[in-house]
Protein backbone atom coordinates (compact mmCIF):
# COMPACT_ATOMS: atom_id res chain seq x y z
CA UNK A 1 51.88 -32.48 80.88
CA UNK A 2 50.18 -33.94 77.60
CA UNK A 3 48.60 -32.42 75.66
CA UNK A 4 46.03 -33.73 72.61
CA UNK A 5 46.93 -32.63 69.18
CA UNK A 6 44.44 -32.96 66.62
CA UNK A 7 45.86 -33.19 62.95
CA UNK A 8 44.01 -32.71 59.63
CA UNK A 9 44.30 -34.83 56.88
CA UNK A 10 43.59 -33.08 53.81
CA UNK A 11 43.55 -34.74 50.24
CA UNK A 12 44.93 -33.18 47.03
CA UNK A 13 43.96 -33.57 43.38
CA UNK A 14 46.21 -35.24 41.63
CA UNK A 15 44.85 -33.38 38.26
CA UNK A 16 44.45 -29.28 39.75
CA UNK A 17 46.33 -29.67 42.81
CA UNK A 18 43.32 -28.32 44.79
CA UNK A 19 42.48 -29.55 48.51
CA UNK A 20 39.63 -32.11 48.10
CA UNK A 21 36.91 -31.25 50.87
CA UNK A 22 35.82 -33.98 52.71
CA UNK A 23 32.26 -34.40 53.29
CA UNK A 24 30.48 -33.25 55.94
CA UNK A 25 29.99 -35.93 58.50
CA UNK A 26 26.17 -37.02 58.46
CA UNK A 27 24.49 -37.21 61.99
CA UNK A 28 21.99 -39.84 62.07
CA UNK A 29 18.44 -38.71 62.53
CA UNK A 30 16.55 -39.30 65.70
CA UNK A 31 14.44 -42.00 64.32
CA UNK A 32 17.54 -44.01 63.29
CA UNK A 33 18.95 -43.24 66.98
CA UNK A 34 15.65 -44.80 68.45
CA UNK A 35 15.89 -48.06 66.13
CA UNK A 36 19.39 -48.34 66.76
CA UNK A 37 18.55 -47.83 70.80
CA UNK A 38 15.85 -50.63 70.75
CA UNK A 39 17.89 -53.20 68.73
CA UNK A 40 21.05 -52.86 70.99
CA UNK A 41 17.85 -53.34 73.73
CA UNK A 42 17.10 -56.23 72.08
CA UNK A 43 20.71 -57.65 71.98
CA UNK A 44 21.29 -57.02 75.37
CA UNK A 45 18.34 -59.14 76.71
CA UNK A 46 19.29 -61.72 74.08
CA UNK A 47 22.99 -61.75 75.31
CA UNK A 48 21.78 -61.80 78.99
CA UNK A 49 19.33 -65.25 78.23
CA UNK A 50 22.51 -66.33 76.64
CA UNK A 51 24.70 -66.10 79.43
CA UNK A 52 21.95 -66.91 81.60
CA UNK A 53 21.42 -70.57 79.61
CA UNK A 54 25.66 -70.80 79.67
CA UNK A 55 25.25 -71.06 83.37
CA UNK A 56 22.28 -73.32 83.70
CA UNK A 57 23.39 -76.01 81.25
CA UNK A 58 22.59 -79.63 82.75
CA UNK A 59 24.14 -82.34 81.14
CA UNK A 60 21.69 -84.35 80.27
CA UNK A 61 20.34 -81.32 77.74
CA UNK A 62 24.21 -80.07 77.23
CA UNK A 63 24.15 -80.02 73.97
CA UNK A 64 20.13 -77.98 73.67
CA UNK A 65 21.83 -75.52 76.20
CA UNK A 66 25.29 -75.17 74.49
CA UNK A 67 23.34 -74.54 71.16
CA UNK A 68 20.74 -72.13 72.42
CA UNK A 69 23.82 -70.20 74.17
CA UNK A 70 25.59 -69.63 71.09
CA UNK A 71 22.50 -68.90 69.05
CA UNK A 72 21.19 -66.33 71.78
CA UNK A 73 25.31 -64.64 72.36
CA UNK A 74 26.05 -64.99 68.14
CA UNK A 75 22.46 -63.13 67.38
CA UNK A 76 23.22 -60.33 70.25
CA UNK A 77 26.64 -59.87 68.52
CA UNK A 78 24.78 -59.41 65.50
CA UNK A 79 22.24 -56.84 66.47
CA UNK A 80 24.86 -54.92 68.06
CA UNK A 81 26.70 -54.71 64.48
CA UNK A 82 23.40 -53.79 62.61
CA UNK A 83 22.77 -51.31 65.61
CA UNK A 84 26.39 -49.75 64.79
CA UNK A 85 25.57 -50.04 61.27
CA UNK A 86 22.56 -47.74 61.69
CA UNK A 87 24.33 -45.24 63.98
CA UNK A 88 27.16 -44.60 61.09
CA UNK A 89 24.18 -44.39 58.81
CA UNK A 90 25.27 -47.30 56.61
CA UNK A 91 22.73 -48.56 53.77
CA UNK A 92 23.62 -51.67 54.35
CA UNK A 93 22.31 -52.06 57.92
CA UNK A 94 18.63 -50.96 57.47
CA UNK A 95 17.58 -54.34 55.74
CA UNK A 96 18.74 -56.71 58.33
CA UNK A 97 17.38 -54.13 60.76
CA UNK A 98 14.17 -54.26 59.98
CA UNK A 99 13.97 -58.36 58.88
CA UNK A 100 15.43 -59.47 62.39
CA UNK A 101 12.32 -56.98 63.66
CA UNK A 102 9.76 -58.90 61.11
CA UNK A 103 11.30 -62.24 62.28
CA UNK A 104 10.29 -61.39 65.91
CA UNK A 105 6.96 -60.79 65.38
CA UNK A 106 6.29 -64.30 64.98
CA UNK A 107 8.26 -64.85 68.28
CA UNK A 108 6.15 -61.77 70.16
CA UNK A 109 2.98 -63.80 69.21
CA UNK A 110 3.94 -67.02 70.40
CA UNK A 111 3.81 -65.56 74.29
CA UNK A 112 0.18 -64.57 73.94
CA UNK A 113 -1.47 -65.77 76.41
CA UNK A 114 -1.53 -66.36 79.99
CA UNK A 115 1.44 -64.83 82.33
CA UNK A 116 3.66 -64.18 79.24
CA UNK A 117 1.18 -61.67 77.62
CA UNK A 118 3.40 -59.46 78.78
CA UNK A 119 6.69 -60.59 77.40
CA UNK A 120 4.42 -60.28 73.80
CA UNK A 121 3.30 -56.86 74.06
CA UNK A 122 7.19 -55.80 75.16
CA UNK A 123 8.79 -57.41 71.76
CA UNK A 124 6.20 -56.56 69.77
CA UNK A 125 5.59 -53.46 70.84
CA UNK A 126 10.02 -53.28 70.30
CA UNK A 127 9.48 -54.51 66.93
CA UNK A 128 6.65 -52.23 65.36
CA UNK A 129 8.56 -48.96 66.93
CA UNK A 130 11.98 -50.23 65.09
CA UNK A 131 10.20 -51.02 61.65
CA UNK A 132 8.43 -47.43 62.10
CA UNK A 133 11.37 -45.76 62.35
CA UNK A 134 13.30 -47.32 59.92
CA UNK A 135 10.58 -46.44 57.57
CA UNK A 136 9.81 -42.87 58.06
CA UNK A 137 11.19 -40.49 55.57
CA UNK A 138 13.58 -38.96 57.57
CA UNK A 139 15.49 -42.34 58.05
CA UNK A 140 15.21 -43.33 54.20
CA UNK A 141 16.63 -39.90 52.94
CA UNK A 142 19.39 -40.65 55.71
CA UNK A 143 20.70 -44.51 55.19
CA UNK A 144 19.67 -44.33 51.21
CA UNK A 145 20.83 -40.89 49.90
CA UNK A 146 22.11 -42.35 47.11
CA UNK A 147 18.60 -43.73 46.00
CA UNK A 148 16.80 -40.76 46.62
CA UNK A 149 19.41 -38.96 44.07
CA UNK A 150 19.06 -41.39 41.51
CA UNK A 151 14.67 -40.67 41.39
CA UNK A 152 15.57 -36.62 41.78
CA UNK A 153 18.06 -36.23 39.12
């Protein structure tokens, strides 16, 4: 039989002696959840077109396809971090968050027109729901605490 024991770490002051409480572990906010959701969205398409290019590489483009393949597989890795980033409701992860969404704007417009209108409206539409999110107040007083402390006090 095994059983799962769960232990407790708790810190002591070195000057009183008393237990230092931890603090309370900070649940990200549902708009941080959705911008986290769409960027790990994002990387999995992007890590799909990578593989996807891996596979079709012809030699006489080998080294277009080898470069677009790590390009496409090292900017999914990256989304995923700044996804993970945003879930553990790190400050440092809403920046890159929302510039990788500005940057693919640009990208979202480029498919206007014809029979990939549609691929534009999807990452666009991906984008401005990520910068929303990432902008509402709820998210701000959650990955930027600190800040908001600094104007209050």
């Amino acid at each position: 039989m095994i059983s799962l024991v769960r232990t407790r770490l708790v810190a002591v002051s070195e000057t009183s002696g008393e237990a230092i409480r931890p603090e309370p572990q900070r649940v990200a906010p549902t708009p941080v959840k959705v911008a986290a959701a769409l960027l790990g969205l994002v990387a999995t398409v992007a890590a799909v077109l990578g593989v996807l290019e891996a596979v079709n590489v012809r030699s006489e483009r080998a080294v277009v396809g080898v470069g677009a393949t790590i390009l496409l597989v090292a900017y999914a890795a990256a989304l995923v971090f700044v996804a993970r980033g945003l879930l553990r409701l790190r400050a440092w992860s809403r920046g890159p968050a929302v510039a990788t969404q500005v940057v693919q704007l640009p990208v979202a417009y480029s498919f206007l027109g014809g029979s990939t209108t549609w691929v534009a409206m999807a990452l666009a539409g991906v984008s401005i729901t990520a910068i929303v999110c990432l902008v509402l107040p709820s998210s701000t007083r959650a990955l930027v605490p600190h800040l908001l402390r600094r104007r209050e006090g």
